[in-house]
PDB file of N, CA and C in Angstrom:
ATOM      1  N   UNK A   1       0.835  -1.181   0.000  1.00  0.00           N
ATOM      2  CA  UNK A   1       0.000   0.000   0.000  1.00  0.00           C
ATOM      3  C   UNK A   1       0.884   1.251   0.000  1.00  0.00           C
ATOM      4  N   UNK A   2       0.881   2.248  -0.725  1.00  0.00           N
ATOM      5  CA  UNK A   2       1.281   3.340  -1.008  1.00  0.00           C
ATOM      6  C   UNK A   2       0.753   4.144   0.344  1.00  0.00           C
ATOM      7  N   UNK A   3       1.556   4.864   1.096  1.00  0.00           N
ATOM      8  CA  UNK A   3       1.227   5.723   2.005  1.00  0.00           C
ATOM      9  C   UNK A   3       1.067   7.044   1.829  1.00  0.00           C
ATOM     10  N   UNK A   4       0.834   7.727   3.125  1.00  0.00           N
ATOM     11  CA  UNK A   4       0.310   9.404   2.361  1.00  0.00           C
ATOM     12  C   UNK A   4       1.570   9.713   2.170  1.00  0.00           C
ATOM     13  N   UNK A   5       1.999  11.211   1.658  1.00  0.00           N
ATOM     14  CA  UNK A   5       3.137  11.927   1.725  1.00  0.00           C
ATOM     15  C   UNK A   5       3.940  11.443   0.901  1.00  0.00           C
ATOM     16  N   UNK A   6       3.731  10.198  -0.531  1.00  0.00           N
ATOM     17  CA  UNK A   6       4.772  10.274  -1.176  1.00  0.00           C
ATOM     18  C   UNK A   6       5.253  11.206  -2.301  1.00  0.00           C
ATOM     19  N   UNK A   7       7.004  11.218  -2.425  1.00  0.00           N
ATOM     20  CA  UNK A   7       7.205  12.520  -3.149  1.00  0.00           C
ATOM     21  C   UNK A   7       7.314  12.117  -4.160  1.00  0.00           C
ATOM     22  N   UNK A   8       6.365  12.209  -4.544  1.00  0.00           N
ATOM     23  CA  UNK A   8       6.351  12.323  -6.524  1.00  0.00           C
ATOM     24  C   UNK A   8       7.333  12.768  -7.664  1.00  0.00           C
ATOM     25  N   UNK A   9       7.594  13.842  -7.020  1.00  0.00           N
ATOM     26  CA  UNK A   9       8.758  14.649  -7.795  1.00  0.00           C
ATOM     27  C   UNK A   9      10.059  14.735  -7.240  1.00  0.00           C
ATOM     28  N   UNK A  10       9.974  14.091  -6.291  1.00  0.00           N
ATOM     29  CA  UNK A  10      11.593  13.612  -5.651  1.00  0.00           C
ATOM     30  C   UNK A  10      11.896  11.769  -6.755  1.00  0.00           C
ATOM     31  N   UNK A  11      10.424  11.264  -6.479  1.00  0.00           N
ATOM     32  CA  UNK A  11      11.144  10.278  -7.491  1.00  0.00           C
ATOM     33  C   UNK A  11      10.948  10.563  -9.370  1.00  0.00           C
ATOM     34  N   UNK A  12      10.472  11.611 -10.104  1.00  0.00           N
ATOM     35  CA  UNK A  12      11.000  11.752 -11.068  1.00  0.00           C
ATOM     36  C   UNK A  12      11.821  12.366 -10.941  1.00  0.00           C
ATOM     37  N   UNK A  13      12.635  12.864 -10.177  1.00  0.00           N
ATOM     38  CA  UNK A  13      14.117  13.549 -10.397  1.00  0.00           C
ATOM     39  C   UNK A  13      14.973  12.586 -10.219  1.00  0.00           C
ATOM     40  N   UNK A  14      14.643  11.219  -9.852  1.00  0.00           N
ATOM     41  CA  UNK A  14      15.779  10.320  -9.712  1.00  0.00           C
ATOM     42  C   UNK A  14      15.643   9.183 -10.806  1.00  0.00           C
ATOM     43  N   UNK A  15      14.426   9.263 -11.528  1.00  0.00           N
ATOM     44  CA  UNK A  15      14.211   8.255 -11.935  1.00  0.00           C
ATOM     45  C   UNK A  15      14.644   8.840 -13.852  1.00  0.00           C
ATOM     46  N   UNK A  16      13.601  10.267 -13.719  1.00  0.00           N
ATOM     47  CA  UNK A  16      13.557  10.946 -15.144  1.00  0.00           C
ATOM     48  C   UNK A  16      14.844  11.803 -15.794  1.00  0.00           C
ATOM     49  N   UNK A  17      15.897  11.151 -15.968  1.00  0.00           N
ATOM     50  CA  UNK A  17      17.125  11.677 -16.299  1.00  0.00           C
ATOM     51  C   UNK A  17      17.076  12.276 -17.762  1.00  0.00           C
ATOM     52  N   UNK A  18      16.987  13.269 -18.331  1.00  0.00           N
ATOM     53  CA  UNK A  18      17.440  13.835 -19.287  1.00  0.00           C
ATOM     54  C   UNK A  18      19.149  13.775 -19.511  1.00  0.00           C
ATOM     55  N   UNK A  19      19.415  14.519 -18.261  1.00  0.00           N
ATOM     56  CA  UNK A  19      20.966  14.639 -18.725  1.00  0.00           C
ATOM     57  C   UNK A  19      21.672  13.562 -19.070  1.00  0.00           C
ATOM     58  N   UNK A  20      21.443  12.003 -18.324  1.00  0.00           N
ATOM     59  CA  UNK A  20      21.591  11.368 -19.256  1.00  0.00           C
ATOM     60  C   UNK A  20      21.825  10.587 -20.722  1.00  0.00           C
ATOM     61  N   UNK A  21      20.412  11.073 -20.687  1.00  0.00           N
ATOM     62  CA  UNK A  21      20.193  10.756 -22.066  1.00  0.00           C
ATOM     63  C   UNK A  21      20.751  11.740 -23.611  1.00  0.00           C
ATOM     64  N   UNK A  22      21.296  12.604 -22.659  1.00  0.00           N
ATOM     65  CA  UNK A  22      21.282  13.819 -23.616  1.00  0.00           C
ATOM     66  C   UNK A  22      23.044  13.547 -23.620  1.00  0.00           C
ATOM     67  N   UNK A  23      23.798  13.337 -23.154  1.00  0.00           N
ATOM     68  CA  UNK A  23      25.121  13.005 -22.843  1.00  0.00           C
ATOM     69  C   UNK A  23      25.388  11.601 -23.550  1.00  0.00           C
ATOM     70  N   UNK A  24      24.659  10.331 -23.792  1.00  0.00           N
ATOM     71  CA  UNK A  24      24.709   9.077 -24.443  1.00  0.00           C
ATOM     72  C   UNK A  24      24.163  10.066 -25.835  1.00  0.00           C
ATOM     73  N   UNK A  25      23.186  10.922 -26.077  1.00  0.00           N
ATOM     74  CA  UNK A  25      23.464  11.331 -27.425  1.00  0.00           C
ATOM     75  C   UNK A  25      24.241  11.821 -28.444  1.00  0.00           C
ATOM     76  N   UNK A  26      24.980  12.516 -27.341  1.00  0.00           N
ATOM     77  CA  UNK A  26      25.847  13.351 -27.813  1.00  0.00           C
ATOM     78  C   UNK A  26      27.497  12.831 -28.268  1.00  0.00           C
ATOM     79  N   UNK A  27      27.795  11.785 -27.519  1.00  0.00           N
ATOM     80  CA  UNK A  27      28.529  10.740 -28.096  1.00  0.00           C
ATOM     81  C   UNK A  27      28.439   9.934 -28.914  1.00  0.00           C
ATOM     82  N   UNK A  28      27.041   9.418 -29.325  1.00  0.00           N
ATOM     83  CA  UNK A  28      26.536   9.179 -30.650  1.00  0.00           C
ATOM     84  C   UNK A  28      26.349   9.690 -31.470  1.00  0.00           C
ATOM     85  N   UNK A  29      26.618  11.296 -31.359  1.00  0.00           N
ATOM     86  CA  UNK A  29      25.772  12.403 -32.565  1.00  0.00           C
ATOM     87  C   UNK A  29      24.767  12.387 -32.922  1.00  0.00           C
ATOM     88  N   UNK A  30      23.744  11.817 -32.089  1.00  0.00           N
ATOM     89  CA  UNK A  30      22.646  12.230 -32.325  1.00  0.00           C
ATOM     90  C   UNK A  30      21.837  13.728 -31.499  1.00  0.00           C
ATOM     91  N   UNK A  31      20.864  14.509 -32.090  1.00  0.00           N
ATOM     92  CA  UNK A  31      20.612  15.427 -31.679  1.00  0.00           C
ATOM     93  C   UNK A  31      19.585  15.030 -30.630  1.00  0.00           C
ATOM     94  N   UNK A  32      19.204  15.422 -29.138  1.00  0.00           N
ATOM     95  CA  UNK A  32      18.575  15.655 -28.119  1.00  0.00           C
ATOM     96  C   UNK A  32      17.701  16.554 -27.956  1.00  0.00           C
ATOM     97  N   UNK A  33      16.376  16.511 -27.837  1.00  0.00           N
ATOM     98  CA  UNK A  33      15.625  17.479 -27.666  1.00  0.00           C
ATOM     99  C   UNK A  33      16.150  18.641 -26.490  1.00  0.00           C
ATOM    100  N   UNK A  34      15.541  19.610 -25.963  1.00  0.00           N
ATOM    101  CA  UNK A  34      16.518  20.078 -24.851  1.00  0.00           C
ATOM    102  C   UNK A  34      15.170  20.371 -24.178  1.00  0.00           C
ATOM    103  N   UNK A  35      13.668  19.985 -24.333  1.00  0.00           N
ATOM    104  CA  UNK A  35      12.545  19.676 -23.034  1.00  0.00           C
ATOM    105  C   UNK A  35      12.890  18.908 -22.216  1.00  0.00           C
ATOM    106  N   UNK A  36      13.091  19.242 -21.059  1.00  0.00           N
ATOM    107  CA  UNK A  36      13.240  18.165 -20.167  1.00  0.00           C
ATOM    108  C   UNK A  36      11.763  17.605 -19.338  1.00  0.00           C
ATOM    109  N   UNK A  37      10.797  18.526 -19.746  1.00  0.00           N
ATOM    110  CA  UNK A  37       9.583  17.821 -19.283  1.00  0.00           C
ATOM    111  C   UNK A  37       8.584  18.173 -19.751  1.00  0.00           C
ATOM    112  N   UNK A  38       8.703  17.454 -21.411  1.00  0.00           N
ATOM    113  CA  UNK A  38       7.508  17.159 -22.429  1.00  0.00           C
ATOM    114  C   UNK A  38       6.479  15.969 -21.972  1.00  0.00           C
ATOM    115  N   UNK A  39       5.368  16.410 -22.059  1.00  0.00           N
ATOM    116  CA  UNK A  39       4.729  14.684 -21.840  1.00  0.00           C
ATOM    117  C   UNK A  39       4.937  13.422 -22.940  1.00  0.00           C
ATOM    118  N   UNK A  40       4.784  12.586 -22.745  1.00  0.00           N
ATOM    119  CA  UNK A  40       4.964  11.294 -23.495  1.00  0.00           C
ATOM    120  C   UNK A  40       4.062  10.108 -22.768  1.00  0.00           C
ATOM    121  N   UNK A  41       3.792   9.206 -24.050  1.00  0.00           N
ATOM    122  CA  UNK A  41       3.072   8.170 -23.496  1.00  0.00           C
ATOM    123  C   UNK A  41       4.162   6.892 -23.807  1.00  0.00           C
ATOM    124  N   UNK A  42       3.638   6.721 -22.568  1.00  0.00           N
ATOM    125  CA  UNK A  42       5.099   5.232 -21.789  1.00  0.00           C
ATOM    126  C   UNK A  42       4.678   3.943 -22.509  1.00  0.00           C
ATOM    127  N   UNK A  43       5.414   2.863 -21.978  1.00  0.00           N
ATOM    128  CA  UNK A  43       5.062   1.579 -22.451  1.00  0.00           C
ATOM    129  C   UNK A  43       3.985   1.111 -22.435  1.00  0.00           C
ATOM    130  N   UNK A  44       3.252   1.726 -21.253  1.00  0.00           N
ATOM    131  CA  UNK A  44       2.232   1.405 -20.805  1.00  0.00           C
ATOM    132  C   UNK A  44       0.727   1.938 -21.173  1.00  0.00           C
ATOM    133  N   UNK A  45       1.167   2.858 -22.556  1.00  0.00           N
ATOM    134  CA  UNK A  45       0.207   3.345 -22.977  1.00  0.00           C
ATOM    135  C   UNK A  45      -0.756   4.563 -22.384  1.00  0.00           C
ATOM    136  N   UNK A  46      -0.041   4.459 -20.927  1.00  0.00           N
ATOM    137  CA  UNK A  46      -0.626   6.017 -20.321  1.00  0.00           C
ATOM    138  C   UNK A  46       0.250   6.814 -20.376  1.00  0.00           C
ATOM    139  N   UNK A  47      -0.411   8.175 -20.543  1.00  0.00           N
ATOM    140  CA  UNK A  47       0.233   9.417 -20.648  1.00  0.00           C
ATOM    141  C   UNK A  47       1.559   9.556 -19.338  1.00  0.00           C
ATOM    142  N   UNK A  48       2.398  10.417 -19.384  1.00  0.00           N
ATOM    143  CA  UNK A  48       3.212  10.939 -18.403  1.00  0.00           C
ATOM    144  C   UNK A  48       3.616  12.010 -18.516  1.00  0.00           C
ATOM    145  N   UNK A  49       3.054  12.956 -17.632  1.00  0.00           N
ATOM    146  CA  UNK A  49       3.502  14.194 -17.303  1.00  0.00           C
ATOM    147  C   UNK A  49       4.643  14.247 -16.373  1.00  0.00           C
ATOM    148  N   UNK A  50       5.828  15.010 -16.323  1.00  0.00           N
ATOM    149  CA  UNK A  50       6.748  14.990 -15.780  1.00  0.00           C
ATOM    150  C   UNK A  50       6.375  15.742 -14.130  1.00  0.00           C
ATOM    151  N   UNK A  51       5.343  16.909 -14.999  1.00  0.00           N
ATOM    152  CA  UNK A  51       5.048  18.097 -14.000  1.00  0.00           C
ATOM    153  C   UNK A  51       4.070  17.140 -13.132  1.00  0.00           C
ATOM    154  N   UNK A  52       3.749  16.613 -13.394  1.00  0.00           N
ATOM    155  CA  UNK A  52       1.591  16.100 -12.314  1.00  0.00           C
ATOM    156  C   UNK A  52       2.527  14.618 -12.248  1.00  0.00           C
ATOM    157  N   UNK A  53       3.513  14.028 -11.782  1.00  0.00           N
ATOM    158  CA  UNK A  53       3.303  12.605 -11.418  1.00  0.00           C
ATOM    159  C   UNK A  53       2.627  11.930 -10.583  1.00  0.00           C
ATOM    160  N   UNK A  54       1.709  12.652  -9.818  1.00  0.00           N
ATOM    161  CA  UNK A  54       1.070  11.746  -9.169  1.00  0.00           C
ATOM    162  C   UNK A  54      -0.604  11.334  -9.989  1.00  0.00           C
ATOM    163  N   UNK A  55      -0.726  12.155 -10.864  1.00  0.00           N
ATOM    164  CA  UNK A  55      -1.513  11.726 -11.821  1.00  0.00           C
ATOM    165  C   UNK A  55      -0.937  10.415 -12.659  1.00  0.00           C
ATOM    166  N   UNK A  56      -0.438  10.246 -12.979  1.00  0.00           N
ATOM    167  CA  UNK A  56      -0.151   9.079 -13.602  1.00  0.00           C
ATOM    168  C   UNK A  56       0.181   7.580 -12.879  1.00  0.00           C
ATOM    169  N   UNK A  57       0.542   7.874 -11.572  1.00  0.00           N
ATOM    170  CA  UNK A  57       0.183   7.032 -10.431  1.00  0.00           C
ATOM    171  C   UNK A  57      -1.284   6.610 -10.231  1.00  0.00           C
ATOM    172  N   UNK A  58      -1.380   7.688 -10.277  1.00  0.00           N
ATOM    173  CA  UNK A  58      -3.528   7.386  -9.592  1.00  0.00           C
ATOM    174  C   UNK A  58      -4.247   6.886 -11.566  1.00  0.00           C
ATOM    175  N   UNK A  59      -3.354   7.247 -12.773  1.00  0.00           N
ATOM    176  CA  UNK A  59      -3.956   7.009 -13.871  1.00  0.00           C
ATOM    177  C   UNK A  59      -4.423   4.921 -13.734  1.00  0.00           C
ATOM    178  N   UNK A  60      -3.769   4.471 -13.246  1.00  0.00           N
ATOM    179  CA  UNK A  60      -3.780   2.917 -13.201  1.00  0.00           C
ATOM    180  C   UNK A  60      -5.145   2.246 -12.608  1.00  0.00           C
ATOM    181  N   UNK A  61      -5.688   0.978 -13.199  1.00  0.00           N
ATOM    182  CA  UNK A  61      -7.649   0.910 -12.817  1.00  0.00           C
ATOM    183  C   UNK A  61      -6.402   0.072 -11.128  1.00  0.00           C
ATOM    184  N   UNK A  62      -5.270  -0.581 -10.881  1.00  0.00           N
ATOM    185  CA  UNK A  62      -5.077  -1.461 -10.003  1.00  0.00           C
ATOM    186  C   UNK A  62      -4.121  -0.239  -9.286  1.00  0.00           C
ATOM    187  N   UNK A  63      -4.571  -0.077  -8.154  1.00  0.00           N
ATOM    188  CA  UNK A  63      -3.505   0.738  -7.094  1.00  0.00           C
ATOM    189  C   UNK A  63      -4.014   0.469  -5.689  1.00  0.00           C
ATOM    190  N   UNK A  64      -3.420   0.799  -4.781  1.00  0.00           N
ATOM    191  CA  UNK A  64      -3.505   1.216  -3.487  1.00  0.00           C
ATOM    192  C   UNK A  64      -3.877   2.339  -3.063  1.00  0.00           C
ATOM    193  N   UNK A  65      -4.044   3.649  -3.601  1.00  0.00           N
ATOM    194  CA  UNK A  65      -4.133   4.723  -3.388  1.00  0.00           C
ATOM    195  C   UNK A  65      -5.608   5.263  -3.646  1.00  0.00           C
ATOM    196  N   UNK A  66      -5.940   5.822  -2.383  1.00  0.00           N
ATOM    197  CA  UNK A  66      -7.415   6.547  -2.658  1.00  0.00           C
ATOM    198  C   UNK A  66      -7.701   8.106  -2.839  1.00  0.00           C
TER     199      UNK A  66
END
């Protein structure tokens, strides 16, 4: 069960790496967007906002969270 008070945006800052990704591009030469928090839809076919993650938590029909 998911408890109250979790930080949403403490875990996309650990999880949602741009700089990353933008650094493996750049050694490839490929060009990198430079949004670091465009929405996109995940594997999972739901949306992800970088800004609202706890919307995309609560987007799922199976959770713990009320």
């Amino acid at each position: 069960m998911v408890q109250e008070g979790v930080d949403y945006a403490g875990l996309v800052n650990r999880v949602h790496r741009p700089d990353i990704y933008r650094e493996v591009a750049q050694e490839m030469s490929i060009d990198a967007p430079q949004d670091n928090m465009k929405k996109e839809k995940l594997f999972d076919g739901v949306e992800f906002d970088p800004a609202r993650p706890e919307e995309y938590a609560r987007a799922f029909a199976v959770h713990s969270m009320v």
